[in-house]
N, C-alpha and C. Protein backbone atom coordinates (compact mmCIF):
# COMPACT_ATOMS: atom_id res chain seq x y z
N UNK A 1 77.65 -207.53 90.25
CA UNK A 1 77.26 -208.11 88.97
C UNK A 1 77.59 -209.61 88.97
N UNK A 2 76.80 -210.32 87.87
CA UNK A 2 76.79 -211.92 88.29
C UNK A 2 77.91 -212.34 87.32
N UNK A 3 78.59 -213.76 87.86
CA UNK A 3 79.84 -213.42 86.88
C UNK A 3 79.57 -214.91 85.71
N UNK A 4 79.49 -214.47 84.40
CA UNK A 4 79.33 -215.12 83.84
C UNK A 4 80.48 -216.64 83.57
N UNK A 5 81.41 -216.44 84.64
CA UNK A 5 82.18 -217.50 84.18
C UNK A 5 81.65 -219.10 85.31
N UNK A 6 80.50 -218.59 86.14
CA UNK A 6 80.41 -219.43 87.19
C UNK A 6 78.51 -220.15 86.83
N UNK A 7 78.73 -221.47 86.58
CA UNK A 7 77.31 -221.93 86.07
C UNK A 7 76.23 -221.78 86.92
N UNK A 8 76.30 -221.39 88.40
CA UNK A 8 74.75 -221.51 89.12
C UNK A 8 74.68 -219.71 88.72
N UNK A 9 75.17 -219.39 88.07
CA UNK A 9 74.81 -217.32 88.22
C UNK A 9 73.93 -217.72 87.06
N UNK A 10 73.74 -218.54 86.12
CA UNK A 10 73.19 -218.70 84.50
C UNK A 10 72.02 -219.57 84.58
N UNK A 11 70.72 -218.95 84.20
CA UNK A 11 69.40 -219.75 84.34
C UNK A 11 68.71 -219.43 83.03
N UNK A 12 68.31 -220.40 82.49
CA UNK A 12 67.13 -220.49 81.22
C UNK A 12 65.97 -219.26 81.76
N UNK A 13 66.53 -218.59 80.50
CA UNK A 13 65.49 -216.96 80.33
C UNK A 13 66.16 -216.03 80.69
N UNK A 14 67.60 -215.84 81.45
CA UNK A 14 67.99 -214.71 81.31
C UNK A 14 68.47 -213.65 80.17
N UNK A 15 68.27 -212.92 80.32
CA UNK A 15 69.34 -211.99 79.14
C UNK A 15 70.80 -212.24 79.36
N UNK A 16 71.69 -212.14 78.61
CA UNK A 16 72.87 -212.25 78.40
C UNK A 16 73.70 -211.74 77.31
N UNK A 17 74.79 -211.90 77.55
CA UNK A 17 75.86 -211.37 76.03
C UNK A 17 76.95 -211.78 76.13
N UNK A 18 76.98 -212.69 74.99
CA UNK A 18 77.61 -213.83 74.37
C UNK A 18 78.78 -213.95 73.90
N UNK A 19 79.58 -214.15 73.34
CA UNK A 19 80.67 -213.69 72.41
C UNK A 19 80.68 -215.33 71.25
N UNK A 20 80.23 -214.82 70.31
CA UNK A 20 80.39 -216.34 69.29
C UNK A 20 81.51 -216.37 69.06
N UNK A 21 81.68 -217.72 68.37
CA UNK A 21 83.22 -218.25 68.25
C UNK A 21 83.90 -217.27 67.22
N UNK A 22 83.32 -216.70 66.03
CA UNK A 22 83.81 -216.22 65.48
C UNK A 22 83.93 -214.39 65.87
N UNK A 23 83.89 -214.57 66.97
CA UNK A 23 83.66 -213.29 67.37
C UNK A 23 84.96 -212.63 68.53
N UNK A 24 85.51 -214.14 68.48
CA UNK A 24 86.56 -213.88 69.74
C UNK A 24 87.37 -213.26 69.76
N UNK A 25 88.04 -212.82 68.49
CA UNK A 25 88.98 -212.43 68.50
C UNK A 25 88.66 -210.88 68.43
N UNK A 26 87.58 -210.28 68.19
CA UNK A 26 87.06 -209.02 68.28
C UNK A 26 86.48 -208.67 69.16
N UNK A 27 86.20 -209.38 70.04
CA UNK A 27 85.62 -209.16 71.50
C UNK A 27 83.84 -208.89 71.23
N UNK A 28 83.40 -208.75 69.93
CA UNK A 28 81.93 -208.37 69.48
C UNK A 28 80.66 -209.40 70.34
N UNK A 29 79.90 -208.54 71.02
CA UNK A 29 78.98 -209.18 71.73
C UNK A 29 78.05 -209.32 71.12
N UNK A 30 77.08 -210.60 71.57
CA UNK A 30 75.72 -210.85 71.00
C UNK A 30 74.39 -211.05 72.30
N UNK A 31 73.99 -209.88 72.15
CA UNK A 31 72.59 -210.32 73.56
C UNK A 31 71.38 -211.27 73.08
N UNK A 32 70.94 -211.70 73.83
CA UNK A 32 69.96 -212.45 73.85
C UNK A 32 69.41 -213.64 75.09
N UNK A 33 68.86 -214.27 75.05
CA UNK A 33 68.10 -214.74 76.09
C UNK A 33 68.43 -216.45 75.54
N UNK A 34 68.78 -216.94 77.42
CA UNK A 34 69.74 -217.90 77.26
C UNK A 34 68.39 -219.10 77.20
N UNK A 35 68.76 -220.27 76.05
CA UNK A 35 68.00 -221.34 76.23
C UNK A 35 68.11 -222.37 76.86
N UNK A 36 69.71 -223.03 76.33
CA UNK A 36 70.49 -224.01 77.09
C UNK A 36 71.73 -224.09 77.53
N UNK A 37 72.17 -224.44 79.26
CA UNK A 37 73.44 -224.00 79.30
C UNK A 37 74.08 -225.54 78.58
N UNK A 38 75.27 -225.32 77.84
CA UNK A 38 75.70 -226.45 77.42
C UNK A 38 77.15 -226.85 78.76
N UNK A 39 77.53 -226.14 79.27
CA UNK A 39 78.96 -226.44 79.73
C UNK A 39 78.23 -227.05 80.68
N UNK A 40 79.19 -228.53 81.16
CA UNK A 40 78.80 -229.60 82.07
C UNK A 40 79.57 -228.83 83.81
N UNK A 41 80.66 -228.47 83.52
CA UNK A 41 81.45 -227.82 84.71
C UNK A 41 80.81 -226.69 85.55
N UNK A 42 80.87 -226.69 86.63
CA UNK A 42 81.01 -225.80 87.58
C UNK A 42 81.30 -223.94 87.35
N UNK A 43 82.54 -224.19 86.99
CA UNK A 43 82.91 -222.75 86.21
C UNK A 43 83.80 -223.03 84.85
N UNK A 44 84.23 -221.63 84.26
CA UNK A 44 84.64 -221.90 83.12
C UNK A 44 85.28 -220.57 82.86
N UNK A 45 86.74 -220.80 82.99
CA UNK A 45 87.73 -219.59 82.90
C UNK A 45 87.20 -218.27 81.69
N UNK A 46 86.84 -218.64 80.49
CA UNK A 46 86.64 -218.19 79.06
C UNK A 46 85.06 -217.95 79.16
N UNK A 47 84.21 -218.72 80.46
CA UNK A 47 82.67 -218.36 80.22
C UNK A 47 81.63 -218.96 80.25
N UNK A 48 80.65 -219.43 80.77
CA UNK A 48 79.78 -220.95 80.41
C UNK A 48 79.10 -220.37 78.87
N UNK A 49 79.34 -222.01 78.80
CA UNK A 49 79.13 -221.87 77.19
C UNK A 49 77.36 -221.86 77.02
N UNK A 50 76.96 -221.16 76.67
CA UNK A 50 75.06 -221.45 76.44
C UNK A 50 74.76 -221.70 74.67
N UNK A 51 73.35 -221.84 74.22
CA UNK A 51 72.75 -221.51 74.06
C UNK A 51 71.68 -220.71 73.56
N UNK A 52 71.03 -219.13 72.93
CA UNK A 52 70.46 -218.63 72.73
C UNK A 52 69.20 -219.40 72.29
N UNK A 53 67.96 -218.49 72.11
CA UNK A 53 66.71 -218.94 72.27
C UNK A 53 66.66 -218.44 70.38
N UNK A 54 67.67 -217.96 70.11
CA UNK A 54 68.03 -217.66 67.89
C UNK A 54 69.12 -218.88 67.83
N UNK A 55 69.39 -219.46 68.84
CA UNK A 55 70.16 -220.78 68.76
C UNK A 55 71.71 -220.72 68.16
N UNK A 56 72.03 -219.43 68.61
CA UNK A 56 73.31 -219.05 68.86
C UNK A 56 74.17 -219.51 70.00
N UNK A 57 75.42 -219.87 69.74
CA UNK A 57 76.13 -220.36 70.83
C UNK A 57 77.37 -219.95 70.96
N UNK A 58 77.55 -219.45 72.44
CA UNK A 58 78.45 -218.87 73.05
C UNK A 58 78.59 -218.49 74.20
N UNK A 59 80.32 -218.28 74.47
CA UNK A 59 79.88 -217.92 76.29
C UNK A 59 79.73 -216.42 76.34
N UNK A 60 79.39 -216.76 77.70
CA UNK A 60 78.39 -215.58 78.70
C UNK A 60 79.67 -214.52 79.13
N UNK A 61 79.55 -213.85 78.81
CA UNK A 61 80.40 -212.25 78.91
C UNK A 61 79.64 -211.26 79.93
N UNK A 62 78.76 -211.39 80.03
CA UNK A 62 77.84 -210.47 81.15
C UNK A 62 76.32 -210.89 81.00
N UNK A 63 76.35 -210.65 82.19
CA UNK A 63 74.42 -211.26 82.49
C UNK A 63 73.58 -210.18 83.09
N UNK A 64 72.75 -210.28 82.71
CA UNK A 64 71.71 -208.58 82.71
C UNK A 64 70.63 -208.66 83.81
């Protein structure tokens, strides 16, 4: 499985599931299909941060 904490696994149009900010502390996922990755780094301990194409933003918890 691709690991969402590493930015070349994450490409505009995949499916994904998200975790919004207000969501962190419940672990509650949000799927949807990634528009823009925002995180400038390489990897990202917590997740690359994206995007959604409903223009939701959050990192990547698993990629489909």
């Amino acid at each position: 499985m691709l690991d969402g904490r590493e930015r070349k696994n994450i490409k505009s149009g995949m499916s994904v599931a998200i975790v919004l900010k207000q969501d962190q502390g419940s672990g509650l996922l949000t799927d949807g299909i990634v528009r823009d990755i925002l995180t400038k780094s390489a990897t990202h301990p917590h997740g690359i941060k994206v995007r959604l194409m409903s223009r939701e933003v959050g990192r990547v918890k698993e990629i489909y």
